[in-house]
N, C-alpha and C. Protein backbone atom coordinates (compact mmCIF):
# COMPACT_ATOMS: atom_id res chain seq x y z
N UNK A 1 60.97 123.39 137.86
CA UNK A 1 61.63 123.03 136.63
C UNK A 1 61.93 121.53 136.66
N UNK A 2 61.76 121.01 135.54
CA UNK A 2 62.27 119.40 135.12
C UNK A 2 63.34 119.25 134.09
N UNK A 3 63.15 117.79 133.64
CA UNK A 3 64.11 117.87 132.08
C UNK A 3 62.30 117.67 130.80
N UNK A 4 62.96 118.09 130.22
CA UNK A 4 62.22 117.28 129.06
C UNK A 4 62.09 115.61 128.86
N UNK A 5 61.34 115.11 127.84
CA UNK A 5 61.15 114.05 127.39
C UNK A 5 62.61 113.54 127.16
N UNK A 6 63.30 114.20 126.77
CA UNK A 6 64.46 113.35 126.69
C UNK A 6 65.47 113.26 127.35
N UNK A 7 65.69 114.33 128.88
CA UNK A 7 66.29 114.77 129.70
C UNK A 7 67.62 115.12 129.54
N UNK A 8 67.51 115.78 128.09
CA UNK A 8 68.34 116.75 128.30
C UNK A 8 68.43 118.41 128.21
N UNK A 9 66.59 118.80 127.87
CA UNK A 9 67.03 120.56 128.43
C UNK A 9 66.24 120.17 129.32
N UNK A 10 66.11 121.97 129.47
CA UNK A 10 65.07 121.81 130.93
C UNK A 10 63.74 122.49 130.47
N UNK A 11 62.84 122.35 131.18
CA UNK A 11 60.95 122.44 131.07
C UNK A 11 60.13 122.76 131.97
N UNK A 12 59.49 123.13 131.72
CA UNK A 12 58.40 123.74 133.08
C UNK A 12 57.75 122.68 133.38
N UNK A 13 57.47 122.41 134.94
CA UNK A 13 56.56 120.81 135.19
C UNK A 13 55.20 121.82 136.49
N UNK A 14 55.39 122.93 136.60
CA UNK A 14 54.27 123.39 136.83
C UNK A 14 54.54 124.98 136.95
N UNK A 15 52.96 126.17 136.17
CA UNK A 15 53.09 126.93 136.47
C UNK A 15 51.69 127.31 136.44
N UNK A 16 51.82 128.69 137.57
CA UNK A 16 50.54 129.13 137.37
C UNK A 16 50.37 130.94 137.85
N UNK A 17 49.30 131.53 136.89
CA UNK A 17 49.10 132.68 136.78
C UNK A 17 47.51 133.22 137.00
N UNK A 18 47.56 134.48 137.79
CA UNK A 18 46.29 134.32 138.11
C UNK A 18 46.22 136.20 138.37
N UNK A 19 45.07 136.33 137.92
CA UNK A 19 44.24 137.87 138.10
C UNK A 19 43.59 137.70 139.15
N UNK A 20 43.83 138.72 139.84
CA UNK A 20 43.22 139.39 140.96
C UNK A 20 42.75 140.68 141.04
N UNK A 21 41.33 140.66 141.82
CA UNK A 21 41.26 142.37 141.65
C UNK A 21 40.57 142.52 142.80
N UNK A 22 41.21 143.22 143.49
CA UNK A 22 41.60 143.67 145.35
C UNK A 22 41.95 141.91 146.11
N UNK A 23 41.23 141.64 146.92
CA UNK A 23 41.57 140.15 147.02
C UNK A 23 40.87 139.19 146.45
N UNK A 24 39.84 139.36 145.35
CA UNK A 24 39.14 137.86 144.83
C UNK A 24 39.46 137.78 143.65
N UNK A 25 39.93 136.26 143.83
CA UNK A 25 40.58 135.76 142.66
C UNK A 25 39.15 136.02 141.13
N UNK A 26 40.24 136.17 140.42
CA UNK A 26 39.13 136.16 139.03
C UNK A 26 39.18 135.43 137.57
N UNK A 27 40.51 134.82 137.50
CA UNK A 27 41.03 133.87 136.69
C UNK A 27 42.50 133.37 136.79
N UNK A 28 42.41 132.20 137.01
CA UNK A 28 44.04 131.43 136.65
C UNK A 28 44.29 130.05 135.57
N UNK A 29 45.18 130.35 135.20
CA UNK A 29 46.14 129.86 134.25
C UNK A 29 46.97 129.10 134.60
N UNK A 30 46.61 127.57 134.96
CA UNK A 30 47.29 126.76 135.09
C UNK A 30 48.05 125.39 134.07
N UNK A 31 49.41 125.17 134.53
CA UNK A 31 49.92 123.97 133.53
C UNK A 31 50.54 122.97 135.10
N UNK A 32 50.01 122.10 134.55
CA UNK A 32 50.94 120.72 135.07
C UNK A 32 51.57 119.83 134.83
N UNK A 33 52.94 119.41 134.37
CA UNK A 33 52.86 117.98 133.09
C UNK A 33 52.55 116.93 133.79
N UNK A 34 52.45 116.64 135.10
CA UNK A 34 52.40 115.81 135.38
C UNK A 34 50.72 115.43 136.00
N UNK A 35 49.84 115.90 136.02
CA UNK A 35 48.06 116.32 135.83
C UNK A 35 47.73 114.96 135.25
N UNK A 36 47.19 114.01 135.37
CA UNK A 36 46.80 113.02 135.28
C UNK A 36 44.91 113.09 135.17
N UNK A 37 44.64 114.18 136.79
CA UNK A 37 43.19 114.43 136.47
C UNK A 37 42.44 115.45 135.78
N UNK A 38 43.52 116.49 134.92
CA UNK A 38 42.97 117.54 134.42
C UNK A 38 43.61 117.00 133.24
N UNK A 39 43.18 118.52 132.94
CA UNK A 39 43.97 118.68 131.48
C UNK A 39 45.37 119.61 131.81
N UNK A 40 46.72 119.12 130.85
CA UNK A 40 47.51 119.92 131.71
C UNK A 40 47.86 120.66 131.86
N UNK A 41 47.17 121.46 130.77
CA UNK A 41 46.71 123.20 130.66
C UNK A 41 45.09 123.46 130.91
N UNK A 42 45.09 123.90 131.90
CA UNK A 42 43.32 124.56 132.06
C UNK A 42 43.37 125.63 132.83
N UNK A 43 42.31 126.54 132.58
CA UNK A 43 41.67 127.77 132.81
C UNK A 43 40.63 127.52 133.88
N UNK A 44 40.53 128.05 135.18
CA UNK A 44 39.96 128.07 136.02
C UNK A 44 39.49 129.39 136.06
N UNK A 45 37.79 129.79 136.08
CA UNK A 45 36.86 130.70 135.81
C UNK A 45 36.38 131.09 137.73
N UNK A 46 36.80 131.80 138.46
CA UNK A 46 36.37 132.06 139.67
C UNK A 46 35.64 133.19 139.48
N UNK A 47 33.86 133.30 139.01
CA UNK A 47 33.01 134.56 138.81
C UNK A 47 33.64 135.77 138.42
N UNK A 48 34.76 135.38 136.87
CA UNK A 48 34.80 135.78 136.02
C UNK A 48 33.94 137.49 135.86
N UNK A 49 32.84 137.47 135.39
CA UNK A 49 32.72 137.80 134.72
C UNK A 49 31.88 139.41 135.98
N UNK A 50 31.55 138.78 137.19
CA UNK A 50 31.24 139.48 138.45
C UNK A 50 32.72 140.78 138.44
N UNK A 51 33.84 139.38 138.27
CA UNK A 51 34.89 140.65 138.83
C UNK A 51 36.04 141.43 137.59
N UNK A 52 36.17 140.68 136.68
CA UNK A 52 36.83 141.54 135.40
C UNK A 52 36.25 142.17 134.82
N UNK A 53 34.41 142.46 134.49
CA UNK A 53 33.52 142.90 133.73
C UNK A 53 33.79 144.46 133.90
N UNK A 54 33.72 144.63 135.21
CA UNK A 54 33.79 146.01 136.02
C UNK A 54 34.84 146.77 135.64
N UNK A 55 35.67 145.81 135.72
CA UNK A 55 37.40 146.04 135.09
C UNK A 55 37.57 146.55 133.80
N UNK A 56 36.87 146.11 133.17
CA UNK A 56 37.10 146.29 131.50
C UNK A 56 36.41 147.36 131.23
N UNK A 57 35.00 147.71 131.87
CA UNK A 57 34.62 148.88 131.63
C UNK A 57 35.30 149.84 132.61
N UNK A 58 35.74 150.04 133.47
CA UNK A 58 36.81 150.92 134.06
C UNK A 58 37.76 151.67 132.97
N UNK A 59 38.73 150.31 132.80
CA UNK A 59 40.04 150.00 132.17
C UNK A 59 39.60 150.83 130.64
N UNK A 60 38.47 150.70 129.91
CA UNK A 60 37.81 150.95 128.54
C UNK A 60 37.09 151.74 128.44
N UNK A 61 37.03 152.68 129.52
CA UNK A 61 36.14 153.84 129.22
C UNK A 61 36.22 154.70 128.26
N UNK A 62 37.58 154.96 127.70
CA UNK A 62 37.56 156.37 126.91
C UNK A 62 37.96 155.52 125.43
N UNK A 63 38.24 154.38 125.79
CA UNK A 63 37.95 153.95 124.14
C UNK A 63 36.93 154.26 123.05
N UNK A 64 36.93 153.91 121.66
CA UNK A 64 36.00 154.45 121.09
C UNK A 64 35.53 152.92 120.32
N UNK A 65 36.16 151.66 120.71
CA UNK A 65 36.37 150.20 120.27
C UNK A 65 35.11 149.83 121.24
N UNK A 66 34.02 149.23 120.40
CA UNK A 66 32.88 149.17 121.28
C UNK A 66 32.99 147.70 121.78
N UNK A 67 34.23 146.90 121.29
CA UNK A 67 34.42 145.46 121.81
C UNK A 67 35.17 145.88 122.79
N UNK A 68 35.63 147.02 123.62
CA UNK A 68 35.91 146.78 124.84
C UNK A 68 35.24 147.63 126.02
N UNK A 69 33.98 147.47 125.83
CA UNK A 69 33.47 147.87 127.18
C UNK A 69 32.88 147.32 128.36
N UNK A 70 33.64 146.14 128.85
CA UNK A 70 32.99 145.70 129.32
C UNK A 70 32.49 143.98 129.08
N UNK A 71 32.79 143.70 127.81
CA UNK A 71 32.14 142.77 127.43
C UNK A 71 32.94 141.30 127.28
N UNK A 72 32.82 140.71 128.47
CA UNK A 72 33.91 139.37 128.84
C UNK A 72 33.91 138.60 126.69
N UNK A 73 32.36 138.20 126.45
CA UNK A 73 32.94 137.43 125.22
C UNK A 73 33.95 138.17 124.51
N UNK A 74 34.16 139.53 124.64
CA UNK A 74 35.29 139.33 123.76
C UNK A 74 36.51 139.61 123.87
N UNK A 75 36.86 139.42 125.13
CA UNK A 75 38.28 139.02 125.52
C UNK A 75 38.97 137.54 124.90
N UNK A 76 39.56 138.42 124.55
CA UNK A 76 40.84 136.77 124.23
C UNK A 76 41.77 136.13 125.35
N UNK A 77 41.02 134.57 125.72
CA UNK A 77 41.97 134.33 126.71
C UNK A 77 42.42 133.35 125.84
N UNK A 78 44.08 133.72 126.65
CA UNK A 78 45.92 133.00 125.86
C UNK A 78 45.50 131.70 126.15
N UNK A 79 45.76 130.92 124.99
CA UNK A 79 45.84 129.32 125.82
C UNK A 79 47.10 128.82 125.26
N UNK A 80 48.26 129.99 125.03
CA UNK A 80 50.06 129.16 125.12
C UNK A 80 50.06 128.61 122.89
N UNK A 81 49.51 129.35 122.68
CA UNK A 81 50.08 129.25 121.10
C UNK A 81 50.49 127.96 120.71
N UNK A 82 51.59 127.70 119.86
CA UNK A 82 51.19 126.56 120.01
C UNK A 82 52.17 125.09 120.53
N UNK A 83 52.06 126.16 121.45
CA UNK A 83 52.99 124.74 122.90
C UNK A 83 51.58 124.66 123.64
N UNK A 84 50.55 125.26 123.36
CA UNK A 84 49.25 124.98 124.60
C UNK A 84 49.69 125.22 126.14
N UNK A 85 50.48 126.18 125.72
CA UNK A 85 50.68 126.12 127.49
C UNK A 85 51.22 127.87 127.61
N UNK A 86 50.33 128.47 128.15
CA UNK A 86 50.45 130.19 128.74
C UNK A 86 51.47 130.31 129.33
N UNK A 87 52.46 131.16 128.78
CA UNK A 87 53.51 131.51 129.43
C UNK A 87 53.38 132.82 130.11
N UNK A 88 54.10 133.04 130.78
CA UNK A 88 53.87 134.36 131.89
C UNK A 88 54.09 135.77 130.58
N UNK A 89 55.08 135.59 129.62
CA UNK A 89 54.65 136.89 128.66
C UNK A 89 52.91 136.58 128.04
N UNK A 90 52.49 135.34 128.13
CA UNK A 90 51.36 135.31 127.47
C UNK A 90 50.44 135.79 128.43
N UNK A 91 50.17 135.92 129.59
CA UNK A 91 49.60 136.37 130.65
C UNK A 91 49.54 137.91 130.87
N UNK A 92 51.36 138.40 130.79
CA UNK A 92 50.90 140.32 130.64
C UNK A 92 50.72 140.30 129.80
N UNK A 93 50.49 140.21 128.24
CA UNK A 93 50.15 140.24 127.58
C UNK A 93 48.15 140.51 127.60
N UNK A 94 47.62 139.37 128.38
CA UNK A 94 46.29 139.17 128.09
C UNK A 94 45.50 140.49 129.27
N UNK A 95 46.59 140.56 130.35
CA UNK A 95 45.73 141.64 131.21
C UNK A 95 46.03 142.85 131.03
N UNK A 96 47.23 143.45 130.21
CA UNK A 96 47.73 144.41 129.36
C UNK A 96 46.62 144.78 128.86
N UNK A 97 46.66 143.96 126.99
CA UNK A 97 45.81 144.10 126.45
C UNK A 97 44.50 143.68 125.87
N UNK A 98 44.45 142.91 126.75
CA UNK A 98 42.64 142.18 126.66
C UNK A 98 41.94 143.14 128.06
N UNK A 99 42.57 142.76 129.11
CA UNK A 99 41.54 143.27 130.31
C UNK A 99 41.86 145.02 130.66
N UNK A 100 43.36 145.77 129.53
CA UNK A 100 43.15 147.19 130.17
C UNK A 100 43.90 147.77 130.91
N UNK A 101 44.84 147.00 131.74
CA UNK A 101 45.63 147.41 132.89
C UNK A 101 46.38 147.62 132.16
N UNK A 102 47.08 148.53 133.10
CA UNK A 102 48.25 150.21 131.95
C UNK A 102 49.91 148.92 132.23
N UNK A 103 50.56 148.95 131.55
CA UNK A 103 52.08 148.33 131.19
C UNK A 103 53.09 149.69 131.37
N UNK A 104 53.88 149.19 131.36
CA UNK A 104 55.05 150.45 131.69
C UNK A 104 55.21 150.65 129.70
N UNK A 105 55.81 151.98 129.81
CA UNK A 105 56.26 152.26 128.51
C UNK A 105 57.08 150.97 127.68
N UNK A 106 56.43 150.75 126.25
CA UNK A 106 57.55 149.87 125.52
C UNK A 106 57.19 148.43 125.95
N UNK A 107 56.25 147.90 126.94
CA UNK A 107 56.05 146.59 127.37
C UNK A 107 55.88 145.70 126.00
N UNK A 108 55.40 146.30 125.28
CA UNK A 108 54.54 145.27 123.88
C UNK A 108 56.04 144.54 122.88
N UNK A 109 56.83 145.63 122.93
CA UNK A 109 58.19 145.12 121.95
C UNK A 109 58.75 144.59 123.09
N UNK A 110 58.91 144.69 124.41
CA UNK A 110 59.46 143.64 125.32
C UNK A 110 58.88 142.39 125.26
N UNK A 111 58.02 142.20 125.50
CA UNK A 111 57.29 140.87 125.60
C UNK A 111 57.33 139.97 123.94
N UNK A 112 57.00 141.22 123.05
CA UNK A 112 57.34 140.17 122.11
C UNK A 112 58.68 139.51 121.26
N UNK A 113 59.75 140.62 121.91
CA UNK A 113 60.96 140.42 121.46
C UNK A 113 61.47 139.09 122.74
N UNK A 114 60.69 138.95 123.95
CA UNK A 114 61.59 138.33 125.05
C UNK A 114 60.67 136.48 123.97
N UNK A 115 59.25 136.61 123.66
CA UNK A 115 58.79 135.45 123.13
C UNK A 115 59.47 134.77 121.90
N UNK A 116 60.62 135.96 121.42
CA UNK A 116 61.12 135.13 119.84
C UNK A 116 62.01 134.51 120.69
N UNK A 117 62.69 134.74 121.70
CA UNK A 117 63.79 134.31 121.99
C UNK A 117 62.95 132.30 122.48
N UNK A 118 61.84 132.45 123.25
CA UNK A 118 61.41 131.23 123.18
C UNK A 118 61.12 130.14 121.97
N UNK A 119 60.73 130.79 120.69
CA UNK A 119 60.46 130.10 119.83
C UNK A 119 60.96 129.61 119.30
């Protein structure tokens, strides 16, 4: 945590989120403000599509939504609305319901009731 531009709240000066499936990494979600050589939100792709593909058709089998079987283009990845920067509800959110993995009961009105409180 930092201050803001004007130092008086406080701000995230680095975070990062990342899917895994058993031990190989498969995507992370990084912010830095202080990134000089990136951008200070970027998406790092570690063979993607080798290790979530499998996932989605797992995760999407008994669907009857033929955009989720499997098929990386049409996952929506979060890129942080519009602060440009993925917040960790924006993250369960995307492996919830883009990649499939089961949420505890009620997760969807949690996450989006915990995001008004950010806005």
């Amino acid at each position: 945590m930092c201050t803001d531009q004007t130092g008086e709240y406080l701000a995230v000066s680095e975070s990062k989120f990342e899917l895994r499936v058993h031990t190989a990494p498969g995507i992370r979600f990084e912010y830095s403000r202080k990134n000089t050589s990136a951008p200070k939100a970027h998406i790092h792709y570690t063979g993607v599509a080798g290790i979530i593909s499998p996932a989605l058709m797992r995760n999407f089998a008994d669907t009857k939504d033929p955009k989720k079987k499997g098929h990386l283009e049409k996952v929506h990845m979060p890129v942080g609305g519009q602060r440009f920067r993925p917040c960790l509800e924006d993250f369960l959110y995307f492996i919830i319901r883009e990649c499939g993995f089961v949420g505890l009961h009620g997760w969807e009105n949690r996450l989006r009731d915990f995001k008004k409180t950010l806005a």
